[in-house]
N, C-alpha and C. Protein backbone atom coordinates (compact mmCIF):
# COMPACT_ATOMS: atom_id res chain seq x y z
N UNK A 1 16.69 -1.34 15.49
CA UNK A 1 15.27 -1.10 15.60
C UNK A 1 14.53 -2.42 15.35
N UNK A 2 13.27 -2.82 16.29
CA UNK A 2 12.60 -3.72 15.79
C UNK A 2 11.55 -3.81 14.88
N UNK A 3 10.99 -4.73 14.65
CA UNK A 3 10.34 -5.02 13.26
C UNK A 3 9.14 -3.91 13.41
N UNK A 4 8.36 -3.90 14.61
CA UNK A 4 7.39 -3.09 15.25
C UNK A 4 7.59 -1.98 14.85
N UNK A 5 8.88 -1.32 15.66
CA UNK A 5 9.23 -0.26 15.28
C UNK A 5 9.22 0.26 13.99
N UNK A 6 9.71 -0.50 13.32
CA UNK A 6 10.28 0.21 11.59
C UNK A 6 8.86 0.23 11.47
N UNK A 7 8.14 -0.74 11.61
CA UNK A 7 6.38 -0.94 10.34
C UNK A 7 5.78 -0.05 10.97
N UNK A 8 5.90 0.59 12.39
CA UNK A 8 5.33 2.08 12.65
C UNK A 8 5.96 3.60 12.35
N UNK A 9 7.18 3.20 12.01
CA UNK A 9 7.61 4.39 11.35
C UNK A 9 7.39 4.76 9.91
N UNK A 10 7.31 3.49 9.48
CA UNK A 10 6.85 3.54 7.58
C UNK A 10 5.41 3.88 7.13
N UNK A 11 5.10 3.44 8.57
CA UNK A 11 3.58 3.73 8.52
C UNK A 11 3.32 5.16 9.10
N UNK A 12 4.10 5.64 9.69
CA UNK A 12 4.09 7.17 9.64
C UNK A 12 4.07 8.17 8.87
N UNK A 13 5.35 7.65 7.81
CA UNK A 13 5.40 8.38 6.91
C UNK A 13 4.09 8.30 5.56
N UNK A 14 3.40 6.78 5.82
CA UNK A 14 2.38 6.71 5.21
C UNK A 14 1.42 7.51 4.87
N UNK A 15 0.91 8.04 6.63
CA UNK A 15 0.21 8.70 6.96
C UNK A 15 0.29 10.07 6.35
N UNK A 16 1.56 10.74 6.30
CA UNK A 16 2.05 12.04 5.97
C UNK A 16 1.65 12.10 4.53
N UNK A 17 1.84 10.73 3.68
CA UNK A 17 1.94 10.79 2.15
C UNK A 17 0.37 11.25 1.85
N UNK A 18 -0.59 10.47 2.84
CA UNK A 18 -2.12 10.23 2.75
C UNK A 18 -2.48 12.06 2.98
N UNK A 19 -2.04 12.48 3.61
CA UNK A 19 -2.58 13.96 3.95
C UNK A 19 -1.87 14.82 2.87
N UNK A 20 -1.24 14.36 2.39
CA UNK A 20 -0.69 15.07 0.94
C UNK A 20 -1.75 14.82 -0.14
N UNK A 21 -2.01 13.67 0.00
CA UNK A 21 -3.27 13.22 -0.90
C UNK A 21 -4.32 13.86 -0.70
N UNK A 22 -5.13 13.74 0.78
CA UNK A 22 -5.85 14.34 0.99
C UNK A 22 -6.06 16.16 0.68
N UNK A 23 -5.11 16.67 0.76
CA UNK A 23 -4.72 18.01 0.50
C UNK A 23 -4.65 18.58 -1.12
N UNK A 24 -4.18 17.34 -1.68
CA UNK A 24 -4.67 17.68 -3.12
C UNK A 24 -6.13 17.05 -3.55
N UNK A 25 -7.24 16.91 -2.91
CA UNK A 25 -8.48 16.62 -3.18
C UNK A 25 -8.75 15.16 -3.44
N UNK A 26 -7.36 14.50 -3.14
CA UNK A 26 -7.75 12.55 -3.56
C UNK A 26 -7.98 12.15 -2.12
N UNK A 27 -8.20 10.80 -2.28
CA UNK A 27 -8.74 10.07 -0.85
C UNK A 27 -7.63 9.87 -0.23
N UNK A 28 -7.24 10.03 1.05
CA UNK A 28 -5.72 9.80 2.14
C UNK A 28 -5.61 8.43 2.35
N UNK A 29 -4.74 8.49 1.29
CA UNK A 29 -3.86 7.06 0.97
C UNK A 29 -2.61 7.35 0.63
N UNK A 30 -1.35 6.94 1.55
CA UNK A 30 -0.05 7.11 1.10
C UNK A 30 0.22 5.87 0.94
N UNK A 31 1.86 5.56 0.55
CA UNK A 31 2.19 4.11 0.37
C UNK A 31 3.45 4.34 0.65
N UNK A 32 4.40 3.39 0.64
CA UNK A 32 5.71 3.52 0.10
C UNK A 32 6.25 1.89 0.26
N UNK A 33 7.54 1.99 -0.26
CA UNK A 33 8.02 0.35 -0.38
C UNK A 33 9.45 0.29 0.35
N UNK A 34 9.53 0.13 1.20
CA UNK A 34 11.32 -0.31 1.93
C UNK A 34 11.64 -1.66 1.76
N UNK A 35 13.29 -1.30 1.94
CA UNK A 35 14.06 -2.49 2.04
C UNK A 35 15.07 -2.02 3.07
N UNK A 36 15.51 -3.30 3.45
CA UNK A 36 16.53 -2.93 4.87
C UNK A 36 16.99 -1.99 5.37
N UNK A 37 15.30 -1.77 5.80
CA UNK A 37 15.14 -0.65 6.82
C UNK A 37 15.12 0.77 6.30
N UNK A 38 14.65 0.74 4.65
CA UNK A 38 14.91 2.33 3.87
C UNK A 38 13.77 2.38 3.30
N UNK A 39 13.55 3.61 3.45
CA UNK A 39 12.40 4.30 2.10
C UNK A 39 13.08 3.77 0.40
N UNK A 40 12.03 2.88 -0.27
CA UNK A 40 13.13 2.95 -1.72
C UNK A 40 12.04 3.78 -2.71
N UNK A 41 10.96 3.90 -2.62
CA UNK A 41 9.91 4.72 -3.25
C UNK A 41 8.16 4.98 -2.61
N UNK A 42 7.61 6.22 -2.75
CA UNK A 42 6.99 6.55 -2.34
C UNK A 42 5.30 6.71 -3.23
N UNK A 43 4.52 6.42 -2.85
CA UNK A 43 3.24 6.87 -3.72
C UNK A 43 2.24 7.54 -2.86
N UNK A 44 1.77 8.26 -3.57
CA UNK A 44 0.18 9.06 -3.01
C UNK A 44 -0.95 8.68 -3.72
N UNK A 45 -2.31 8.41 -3.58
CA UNK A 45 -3.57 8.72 -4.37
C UNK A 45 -3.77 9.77 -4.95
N UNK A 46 -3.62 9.89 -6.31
CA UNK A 46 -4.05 10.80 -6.97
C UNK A 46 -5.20 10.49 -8.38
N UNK A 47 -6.04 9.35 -7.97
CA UNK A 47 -6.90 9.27 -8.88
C UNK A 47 -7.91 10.69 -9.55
N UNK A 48 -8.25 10.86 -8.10
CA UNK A 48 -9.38 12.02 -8.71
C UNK A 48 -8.56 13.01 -9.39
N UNK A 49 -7.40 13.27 -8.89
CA UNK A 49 -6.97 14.51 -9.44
C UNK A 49 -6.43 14.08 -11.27
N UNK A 50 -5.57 13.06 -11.13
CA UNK A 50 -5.36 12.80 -12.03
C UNK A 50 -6.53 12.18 -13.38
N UNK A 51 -7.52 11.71 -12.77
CA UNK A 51 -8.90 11.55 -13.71
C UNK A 51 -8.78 10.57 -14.51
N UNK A 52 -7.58 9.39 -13.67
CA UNK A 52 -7.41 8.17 -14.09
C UNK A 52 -7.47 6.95 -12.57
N UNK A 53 -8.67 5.87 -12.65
CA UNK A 53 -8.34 5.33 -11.09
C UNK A 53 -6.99 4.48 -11.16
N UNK A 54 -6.22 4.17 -11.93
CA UNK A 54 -5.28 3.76 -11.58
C UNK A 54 -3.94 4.06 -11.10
N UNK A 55 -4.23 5.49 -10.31
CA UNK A 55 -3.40 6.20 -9.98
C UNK A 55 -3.19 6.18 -8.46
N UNK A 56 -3.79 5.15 -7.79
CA UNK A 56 -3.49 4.55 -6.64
C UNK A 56 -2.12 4.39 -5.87
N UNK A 57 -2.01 5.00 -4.42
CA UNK A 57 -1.18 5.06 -3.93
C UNK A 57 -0.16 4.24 -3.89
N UNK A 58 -0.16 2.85 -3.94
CA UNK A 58 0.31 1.64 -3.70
C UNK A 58 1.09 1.37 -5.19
N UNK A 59 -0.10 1.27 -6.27
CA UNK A 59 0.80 0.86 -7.73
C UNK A 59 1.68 2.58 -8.05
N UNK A 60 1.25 4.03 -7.61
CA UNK A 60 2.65 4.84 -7.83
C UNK A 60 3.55 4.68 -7.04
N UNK A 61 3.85 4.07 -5.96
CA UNK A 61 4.89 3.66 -5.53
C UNK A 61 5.63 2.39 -6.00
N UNK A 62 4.88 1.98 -6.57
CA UNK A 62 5.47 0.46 -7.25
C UNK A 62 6.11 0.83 -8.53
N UNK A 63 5.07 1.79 -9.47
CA UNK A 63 5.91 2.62 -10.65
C UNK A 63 7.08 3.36 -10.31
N UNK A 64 7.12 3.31 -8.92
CA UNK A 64 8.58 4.95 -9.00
C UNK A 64 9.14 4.29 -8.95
N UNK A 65 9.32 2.67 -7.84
CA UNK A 65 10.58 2.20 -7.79
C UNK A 65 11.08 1.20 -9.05
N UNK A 66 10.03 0.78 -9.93
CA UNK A 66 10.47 0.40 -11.05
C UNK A 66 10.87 1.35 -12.02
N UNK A 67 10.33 2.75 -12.02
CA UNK A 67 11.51 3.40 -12.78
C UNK A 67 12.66 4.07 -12.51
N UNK A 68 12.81 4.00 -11.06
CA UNK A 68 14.34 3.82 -10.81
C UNK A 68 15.16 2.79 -10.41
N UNK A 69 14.68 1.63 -10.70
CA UNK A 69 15.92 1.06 -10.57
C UNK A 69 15.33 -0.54 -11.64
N UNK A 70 14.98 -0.57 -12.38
CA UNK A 70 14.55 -1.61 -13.78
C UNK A 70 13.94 -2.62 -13.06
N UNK A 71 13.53 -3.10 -11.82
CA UNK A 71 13.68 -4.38 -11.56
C UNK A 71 12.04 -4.25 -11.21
N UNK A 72 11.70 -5.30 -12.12
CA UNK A 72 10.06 -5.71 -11.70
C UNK A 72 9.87 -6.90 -10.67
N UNK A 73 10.94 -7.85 -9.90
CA UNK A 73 10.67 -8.32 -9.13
C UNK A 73 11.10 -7.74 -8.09
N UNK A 74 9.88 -7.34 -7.21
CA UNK A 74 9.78 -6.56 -6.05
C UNK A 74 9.99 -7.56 -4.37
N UNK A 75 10.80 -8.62 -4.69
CA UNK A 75 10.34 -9.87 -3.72
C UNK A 75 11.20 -9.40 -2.44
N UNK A 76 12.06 -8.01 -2.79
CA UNK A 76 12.53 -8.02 -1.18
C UNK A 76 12.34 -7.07 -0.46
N UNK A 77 11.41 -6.70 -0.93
CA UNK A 77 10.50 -5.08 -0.34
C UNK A 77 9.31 -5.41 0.40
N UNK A 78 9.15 -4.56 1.53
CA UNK A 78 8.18 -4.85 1.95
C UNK A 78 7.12 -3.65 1.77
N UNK A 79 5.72 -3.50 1.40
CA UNK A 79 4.65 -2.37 0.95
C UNK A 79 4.75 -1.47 2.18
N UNK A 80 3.87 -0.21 2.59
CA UNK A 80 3.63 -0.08 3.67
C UNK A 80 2.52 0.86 2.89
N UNK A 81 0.97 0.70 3.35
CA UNK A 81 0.00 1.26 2.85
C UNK A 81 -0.97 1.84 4.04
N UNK A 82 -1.62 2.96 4.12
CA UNK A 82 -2.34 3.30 5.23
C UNK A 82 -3.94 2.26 5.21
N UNK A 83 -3.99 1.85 3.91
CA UNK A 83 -5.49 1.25 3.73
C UNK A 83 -5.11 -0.17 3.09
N UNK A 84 -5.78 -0.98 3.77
CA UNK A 84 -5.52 -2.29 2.66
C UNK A 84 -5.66 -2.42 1.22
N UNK A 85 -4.60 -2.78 0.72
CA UNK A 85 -4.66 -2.75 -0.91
C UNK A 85 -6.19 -3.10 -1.15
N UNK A 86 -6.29 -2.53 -2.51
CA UNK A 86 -7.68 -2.60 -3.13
C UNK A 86 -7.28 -3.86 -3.71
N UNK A 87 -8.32 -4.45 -4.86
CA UNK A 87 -8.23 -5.87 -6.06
C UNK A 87 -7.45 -5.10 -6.91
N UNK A 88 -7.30 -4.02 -7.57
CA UNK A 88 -6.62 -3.91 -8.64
C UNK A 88 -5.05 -3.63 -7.91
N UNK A 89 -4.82 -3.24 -7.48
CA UNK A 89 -3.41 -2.83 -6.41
C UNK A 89 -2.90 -4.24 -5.85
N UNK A 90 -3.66 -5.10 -5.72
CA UNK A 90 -3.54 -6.50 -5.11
C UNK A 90 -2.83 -7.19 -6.48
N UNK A 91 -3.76 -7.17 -7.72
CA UNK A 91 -3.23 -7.48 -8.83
C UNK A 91 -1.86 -7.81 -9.08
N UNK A 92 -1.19 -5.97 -8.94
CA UNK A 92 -0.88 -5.42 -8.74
C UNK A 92 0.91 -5.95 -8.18
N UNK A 93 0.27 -5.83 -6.87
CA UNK A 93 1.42 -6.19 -6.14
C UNK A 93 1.88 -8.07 -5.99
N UNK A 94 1.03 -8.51 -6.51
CA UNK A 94 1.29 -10.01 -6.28
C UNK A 94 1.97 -10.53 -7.85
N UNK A 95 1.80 -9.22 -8.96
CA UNK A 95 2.59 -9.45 -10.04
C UNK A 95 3.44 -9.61 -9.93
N UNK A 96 4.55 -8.15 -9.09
CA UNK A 96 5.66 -7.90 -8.74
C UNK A 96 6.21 -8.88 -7.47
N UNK A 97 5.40 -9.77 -7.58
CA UNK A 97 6.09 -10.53 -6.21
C UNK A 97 6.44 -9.96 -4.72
N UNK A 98 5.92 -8.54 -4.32
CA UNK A 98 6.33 -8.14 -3.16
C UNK A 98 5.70 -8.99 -1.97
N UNK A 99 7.03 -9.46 -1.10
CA UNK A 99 6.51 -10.63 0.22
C UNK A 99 6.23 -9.92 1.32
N UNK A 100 5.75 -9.00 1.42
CA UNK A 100 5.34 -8.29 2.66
C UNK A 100 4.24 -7.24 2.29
N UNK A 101 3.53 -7.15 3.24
CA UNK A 101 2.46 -6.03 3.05
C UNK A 101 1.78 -5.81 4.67
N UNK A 102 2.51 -4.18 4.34
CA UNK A 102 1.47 -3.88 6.10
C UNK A 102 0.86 -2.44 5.66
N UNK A 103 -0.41 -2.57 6.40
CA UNK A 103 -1.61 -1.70 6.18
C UNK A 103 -2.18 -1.51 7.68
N UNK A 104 -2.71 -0.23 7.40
CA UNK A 104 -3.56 0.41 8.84
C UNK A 104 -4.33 0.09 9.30
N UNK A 105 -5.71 0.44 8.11
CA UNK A 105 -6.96 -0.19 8.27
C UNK A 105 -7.51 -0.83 6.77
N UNK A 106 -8.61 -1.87 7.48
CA UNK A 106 -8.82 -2.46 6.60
C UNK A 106 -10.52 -1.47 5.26
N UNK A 107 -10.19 -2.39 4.05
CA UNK A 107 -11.27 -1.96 3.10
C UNK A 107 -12.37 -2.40 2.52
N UNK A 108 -12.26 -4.14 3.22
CA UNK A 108 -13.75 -4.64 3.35
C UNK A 108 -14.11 -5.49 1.68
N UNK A 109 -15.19 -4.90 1.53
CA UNK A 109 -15.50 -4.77 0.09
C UNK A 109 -14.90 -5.13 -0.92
N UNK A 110 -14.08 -3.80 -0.76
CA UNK A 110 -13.12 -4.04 -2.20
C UNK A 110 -11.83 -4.27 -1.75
N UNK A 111 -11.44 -4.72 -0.96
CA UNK A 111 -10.04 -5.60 -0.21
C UNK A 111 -9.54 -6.68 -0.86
N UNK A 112 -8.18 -6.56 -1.16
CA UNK A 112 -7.40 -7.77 -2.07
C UNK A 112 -7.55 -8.62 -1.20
N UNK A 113 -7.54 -8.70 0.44
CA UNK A 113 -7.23 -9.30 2.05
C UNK A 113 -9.05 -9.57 2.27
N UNK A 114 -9.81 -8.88 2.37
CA UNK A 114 -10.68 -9.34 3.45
C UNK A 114 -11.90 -9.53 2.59
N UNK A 115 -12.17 -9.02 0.85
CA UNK A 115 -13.30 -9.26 0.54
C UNK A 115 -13.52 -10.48 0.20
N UNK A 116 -14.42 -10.96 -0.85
CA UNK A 116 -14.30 -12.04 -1.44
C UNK A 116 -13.58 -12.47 -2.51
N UNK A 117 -12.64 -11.50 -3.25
CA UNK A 117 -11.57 -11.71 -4.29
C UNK A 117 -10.25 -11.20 -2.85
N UNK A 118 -10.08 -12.33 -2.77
CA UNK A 118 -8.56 -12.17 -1.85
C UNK A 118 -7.73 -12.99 -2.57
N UNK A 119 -7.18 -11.96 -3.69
CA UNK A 119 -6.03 -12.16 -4.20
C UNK A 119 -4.23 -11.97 -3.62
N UNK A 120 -4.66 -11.26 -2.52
CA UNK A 120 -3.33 -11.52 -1.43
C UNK A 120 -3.57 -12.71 -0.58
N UNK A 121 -4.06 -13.69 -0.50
CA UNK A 121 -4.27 -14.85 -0.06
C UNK A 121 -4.01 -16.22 -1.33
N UNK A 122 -4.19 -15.55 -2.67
CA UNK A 122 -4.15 -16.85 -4.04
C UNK A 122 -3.41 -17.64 -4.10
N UNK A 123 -3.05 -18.48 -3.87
CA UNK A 123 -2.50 -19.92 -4.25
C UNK A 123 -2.52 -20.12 -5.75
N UNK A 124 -3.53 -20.46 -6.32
CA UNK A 124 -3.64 -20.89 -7.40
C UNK A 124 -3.07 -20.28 -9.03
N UNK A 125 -2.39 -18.96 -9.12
CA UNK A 125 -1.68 -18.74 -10.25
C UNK A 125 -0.46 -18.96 -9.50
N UNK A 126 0.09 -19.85 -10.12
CA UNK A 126 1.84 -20.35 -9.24
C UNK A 126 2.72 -19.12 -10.00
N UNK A 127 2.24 -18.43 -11.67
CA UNK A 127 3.88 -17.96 -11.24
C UNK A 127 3.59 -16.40 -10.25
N UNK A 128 2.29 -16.48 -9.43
CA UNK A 128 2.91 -15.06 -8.35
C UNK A 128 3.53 -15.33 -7.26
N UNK A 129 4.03 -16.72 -7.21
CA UNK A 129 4.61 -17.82 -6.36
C UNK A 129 4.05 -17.66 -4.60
N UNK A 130 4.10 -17.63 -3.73
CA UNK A 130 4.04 -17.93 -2.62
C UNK A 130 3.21 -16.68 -2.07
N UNK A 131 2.06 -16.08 -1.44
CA UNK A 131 1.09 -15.44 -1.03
C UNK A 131 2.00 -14.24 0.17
N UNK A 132 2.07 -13.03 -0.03
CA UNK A 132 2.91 -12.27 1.16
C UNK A 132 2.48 -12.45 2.21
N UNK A 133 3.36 -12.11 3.01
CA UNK A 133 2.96 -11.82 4.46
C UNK A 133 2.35 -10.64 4.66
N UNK A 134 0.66 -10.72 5.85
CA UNK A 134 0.61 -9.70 5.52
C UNK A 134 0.37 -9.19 7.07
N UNK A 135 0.79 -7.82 7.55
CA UNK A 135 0.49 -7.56 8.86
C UNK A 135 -0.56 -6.51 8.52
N UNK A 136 -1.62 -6.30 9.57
CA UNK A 136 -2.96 -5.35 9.37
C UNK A 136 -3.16 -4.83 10.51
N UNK A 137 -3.59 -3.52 10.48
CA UNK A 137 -3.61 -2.87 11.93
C UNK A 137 -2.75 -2.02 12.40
N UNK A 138 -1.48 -1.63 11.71
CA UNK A 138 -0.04 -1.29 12.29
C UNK A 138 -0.74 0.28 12.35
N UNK A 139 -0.71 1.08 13.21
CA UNK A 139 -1.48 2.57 13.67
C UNK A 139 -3.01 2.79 13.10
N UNK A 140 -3.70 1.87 13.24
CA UNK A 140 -4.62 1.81 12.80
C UNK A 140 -6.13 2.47 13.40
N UNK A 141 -5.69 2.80 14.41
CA UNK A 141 -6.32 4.37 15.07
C UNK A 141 -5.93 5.92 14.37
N UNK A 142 -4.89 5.90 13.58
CA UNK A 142 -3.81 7.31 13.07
C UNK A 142 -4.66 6.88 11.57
N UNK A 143 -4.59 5.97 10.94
CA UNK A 143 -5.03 5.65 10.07
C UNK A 143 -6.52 5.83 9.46
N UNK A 144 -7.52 5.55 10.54
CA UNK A 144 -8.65 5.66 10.71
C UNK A 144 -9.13 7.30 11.00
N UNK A 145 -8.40 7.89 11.58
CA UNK A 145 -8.49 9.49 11.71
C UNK A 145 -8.00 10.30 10.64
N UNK A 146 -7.40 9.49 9.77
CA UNK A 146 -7.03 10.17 8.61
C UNK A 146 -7.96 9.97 7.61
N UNK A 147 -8.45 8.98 7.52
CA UNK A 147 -9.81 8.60 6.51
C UNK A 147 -11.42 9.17 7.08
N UNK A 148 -11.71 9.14 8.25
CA UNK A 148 -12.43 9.97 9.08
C UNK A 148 -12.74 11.74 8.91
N UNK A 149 -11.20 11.95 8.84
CA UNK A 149 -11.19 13.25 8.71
C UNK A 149 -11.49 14.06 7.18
N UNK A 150 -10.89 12.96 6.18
CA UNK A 150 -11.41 13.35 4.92
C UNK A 150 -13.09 13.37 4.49
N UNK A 151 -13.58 12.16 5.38
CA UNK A 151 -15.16 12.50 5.30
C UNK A 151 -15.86 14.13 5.69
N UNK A 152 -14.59 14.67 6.68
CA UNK A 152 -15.23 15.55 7.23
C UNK A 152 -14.99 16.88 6.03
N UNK A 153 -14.46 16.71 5.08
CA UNK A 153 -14.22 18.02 4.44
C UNK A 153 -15.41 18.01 3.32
């Protein structure tokens, strides 16, 4: 399978995680984290429900796979998020060193990528060493109808 391929299939399942979210009353945001070519952990948004915001799709997927398997450097995983990481999720993920990050659509504002704190772009704290790669856009029509549609409820 090519690279295309896989980052639209992960991003599928993204999607699925986000309508789980959405379905329990949080905003449709799934996540999950692969490595050669596998699901290794999965997260949903469950801030509102949980009545904590750091319950973000992106860092519970980063918690599941650090509590199964001990390892806080995340450097050979790649993210797969329906929404561009937020600043605190950006934090976040540039702690754990993960070198890849692909997202649907973008979040503007409060974007680790596109606002004015683009901390997935930082250079300057060396030990999060080298800035990920990041691809943006990957079903980003599927993505956009999923965030669309939660406005509508």
């Amino acid at each position: 399978m090519n690279q295309k391929s896989e980052d639209e299939q992960f991003m599928r399942r993204c999607i699925v995680l986000g309508q789980m979210a959405r379905e329990q009353g949080d905003s449709p945001v799934g996540a999950l984290l692969a490595k050669d070519g596998r699901i290794a952990a999965e997260g949903i948004e469950a801030g509102r429900s949980r009545k904590d915001i750091t319950y973000h799709a992106e860092i519970e997927a980063i918690r599941a796979l650090i509590q199964q398997t001990g390892d806080t450097d995340l450097s050979g995983y790649t993210l797969y998020t329906t929404h561009e990481p937020c600043i605190m999720c950006s934090y976040v993920i540039r702690h754990h060193k993960i070198a890849r990050i692909v997202w649907g659509i973008s979040t503007g504002a409060i974007g680790g990528y596109s606002s004015d704190y683009k901390l997935l772009k930082d250079t300057v704290l060396e030990k999060w060493g080298a800035p990920p790669e990041i691809v943006a856009g990957v079903l980003e029509a599927d993505c956009r109808l999923l965030h669309q549609e939660n406005k509508l409820k």
